[in-house]
N, C-alpha and C. Protein backbone atom coordinates (compact mmCIF):
# COMPACT_ATOMS: atom_id res chain seq x y z
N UNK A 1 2.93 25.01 7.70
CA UNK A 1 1.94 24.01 8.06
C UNK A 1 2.13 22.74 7.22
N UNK A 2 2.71 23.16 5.91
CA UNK A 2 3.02 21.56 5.38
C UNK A 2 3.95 20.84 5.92
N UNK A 3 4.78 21.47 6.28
CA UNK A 3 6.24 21.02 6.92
C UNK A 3 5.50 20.28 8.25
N UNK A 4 4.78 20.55 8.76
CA UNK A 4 4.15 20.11 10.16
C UNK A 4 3.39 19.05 10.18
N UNK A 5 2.81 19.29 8.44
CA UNK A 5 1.18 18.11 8.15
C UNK A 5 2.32 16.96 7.47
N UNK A 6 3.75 16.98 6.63
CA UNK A 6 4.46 15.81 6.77
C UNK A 6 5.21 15.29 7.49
N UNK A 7 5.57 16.02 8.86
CA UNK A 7 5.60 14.89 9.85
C UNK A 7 4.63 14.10 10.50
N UNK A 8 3.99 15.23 10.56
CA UNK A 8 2.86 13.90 11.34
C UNK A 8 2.20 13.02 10.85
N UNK A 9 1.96 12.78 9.15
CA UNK A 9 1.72 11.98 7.95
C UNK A 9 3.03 10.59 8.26
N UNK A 10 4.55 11.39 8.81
CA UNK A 10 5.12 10.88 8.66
C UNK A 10 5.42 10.14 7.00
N UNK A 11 5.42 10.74 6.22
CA UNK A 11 5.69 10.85 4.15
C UNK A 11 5.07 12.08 3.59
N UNK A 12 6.60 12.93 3.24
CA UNK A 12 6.81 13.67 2.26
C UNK A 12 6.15 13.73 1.21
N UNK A 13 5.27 12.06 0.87
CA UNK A 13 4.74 12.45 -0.48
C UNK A 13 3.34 12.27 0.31
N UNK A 14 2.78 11.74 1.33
CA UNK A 14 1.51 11.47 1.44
C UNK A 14 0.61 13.38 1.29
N UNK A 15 1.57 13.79 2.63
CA UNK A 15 1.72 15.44 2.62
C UNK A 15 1.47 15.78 1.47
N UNK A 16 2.25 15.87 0.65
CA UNK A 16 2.24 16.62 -1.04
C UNK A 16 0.92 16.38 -1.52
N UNK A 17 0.53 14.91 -1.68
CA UNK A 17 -0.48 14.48 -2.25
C UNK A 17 -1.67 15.06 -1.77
N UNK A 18 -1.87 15.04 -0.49
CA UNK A 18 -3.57 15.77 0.33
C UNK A 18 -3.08 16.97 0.24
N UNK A 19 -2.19 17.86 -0.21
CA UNK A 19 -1.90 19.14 -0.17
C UNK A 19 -2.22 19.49 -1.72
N UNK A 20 -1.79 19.18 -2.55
CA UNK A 20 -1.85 19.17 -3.85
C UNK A 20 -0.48 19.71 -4.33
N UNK A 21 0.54 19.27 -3.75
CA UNK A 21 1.57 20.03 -4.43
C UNK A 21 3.21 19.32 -4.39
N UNK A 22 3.75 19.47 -5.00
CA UNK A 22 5.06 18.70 -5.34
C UNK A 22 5.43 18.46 -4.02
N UNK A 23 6.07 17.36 -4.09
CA UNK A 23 6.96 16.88 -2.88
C UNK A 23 8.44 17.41 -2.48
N UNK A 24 8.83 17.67 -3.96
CA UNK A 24 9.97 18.47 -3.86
C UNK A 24 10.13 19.56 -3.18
N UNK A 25 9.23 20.35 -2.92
CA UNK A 25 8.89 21.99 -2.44
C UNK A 25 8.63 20.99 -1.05
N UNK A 26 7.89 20.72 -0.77
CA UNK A 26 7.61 20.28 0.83
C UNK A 26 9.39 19.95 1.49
N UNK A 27 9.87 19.04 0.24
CA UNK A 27 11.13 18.72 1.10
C UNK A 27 12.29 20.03 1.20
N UNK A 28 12.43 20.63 0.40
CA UNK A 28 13.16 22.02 0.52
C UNK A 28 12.32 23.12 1.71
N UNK A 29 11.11 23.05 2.06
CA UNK A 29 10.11 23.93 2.92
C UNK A 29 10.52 22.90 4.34
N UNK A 30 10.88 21.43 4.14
CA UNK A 30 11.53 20.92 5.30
C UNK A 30 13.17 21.35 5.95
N UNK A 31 13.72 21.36 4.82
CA UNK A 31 15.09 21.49 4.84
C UNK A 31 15.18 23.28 5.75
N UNK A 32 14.75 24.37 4.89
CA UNK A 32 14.59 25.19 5.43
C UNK A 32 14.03 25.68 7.21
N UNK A 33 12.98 24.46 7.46
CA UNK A 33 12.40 24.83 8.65
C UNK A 33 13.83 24.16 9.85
N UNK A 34 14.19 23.05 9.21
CA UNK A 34 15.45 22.35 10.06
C UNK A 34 16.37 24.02 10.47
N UNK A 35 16.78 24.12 9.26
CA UNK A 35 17.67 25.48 9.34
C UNK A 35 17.59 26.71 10.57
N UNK A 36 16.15 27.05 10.27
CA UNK A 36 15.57 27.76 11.10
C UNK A 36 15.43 27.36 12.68
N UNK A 37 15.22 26.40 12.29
CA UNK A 37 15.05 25.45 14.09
C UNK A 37 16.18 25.30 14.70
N UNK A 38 17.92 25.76 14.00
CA UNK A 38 18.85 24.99 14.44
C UNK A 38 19.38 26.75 15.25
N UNK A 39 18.68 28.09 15.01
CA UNK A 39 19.21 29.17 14.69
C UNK A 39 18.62 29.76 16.43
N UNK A 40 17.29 29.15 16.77
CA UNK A 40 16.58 28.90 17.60
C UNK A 40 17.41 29.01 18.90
N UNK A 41 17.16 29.50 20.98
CA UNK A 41 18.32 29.57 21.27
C UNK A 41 17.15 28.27 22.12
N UNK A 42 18.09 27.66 22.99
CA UNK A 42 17.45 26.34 23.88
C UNK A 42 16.62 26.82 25.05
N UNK A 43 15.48 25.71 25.48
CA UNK A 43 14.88 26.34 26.75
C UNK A 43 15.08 26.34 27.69
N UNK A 44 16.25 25.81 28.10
CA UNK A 44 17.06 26.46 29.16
C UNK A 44 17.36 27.73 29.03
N UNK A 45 17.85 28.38 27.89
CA UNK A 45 18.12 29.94 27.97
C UNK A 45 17.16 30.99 27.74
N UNK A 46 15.70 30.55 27.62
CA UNK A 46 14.76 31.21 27.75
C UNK A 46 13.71 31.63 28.71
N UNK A 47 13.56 32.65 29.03
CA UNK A 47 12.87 33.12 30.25
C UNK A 47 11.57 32.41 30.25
N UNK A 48 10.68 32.45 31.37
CA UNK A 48 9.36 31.76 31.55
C UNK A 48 8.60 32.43 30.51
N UNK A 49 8.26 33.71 30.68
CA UNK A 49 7.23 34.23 29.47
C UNK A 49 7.91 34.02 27.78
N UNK A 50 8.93 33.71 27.46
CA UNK A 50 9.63 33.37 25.99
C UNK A 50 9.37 32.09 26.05
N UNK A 51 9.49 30.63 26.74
CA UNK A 51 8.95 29.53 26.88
C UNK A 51 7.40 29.37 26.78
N UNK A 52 6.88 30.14 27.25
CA UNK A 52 4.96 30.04 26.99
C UNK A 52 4.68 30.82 25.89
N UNK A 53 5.90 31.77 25.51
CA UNK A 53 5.31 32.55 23.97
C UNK A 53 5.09 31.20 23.35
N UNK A 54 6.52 30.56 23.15
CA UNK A 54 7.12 29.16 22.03
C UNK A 54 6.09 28.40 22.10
N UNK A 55 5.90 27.69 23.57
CA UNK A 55 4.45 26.75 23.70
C UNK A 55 3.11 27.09 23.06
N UNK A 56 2.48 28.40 23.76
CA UNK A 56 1.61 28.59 22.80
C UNK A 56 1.44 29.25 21.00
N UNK A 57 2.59 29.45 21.00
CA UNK A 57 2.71 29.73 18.87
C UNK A 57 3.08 28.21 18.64
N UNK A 58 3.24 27.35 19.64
CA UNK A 58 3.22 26.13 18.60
C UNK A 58 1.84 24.87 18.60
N UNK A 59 1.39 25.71 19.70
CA UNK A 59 -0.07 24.88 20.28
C UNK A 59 -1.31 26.01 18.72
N UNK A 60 -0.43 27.29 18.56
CA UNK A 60 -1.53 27.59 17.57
C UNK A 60 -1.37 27.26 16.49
N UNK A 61 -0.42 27.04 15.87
CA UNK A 61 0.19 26.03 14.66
C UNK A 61 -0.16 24.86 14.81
N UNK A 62 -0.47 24.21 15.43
CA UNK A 62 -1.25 23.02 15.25
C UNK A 62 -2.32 23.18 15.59
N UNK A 63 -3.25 23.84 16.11
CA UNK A 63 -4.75 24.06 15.87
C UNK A 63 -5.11 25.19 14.28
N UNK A 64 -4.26 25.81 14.07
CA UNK A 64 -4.48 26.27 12.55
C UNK A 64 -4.48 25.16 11.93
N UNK A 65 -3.21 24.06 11.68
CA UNK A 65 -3.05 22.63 10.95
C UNK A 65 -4.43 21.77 11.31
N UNK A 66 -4.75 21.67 12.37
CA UNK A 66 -6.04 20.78 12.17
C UNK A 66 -6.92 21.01 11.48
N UNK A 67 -7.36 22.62 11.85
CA UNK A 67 -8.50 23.66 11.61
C UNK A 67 -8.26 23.28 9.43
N UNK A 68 -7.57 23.35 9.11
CA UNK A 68 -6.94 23.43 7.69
C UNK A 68 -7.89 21.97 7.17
N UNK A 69 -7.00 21.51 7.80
CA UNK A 69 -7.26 19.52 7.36
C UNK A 69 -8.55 19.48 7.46
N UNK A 70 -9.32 20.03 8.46
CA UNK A 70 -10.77 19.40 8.68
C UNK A 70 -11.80 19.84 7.55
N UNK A 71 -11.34 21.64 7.47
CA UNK A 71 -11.96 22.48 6.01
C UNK A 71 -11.78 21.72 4.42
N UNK A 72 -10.48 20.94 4.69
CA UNK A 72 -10.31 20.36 3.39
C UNK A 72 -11.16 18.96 3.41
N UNK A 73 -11.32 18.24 4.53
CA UNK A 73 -12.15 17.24 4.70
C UNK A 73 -13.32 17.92 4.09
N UNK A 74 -14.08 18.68 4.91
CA UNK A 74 -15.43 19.39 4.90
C UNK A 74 -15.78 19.39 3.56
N UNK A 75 -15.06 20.15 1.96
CA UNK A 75 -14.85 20.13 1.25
C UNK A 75 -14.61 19.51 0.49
N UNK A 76 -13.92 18.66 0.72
CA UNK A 76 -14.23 16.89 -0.19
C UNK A 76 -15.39 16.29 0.38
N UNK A 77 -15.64 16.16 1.64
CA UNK A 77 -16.99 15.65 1.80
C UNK A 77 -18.32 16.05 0.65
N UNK A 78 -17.98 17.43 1.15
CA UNK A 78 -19.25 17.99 0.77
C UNK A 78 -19.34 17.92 -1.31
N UNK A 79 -18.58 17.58 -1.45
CA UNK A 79 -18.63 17.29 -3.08
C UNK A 79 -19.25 15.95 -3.06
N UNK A 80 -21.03 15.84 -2.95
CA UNK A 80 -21.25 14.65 -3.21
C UNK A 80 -21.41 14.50 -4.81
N UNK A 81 -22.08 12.58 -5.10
CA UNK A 81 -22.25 12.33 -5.92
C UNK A 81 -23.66 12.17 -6.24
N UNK A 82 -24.33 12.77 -5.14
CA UNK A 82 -25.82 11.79 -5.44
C UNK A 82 -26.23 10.62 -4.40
N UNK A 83 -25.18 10.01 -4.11
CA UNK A 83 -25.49 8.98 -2.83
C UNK A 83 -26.42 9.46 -1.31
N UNK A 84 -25.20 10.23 -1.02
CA UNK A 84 -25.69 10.67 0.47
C UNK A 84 -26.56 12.11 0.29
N UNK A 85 -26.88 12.64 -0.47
CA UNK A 85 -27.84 13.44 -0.75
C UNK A 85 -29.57 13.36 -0.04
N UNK A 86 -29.67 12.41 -0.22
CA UNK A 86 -31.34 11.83 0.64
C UNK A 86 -31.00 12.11 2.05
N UNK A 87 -30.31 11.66 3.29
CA UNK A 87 -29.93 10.96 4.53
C UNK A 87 -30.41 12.89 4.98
């Protein structure tokens, strides 16, 4: 999911940074997923039900990735200071 939350950040370090964790590891956790993706066979050579497996494990990887981001929003939100406390 980090590998997923710095592309679509589009920066390796923005990723790291709202993640809390080295950039270095994100870019080796990139390097690796390339690897993996290259090992992958094409969808032309995959049957209809192996094409809708792929579609939906990647439609749930990005609703886990949102689901993630929003909890971490939720969570910094919810650390007020005293301001929005009254409303």
């Amino acid at each position: 999911m980090a590998v997923e939350l710095s592309y679509a950040k589009g920066s390796i370090q923005e990723a790291a940074r709202e993640l809390g964790v080295d950039p270095g590891r994100i870019s080796k956790w990139r390097q690796r997923h390339k690897k993996t993706d290259q090992n992958l066979p094409l969808n032309s050579t995959l049957t209809d039900e192996q094409q809708q497996i792929r579609r939906l494990q990647r439609e749930l990887r990005e609703a886990q990735m949102e689901r993630d981001i929003l909890k971490k929003a939720v969570s910094i939100f919810s650390k007020t200071d005293g301001k929005y406390s009254d409303l």
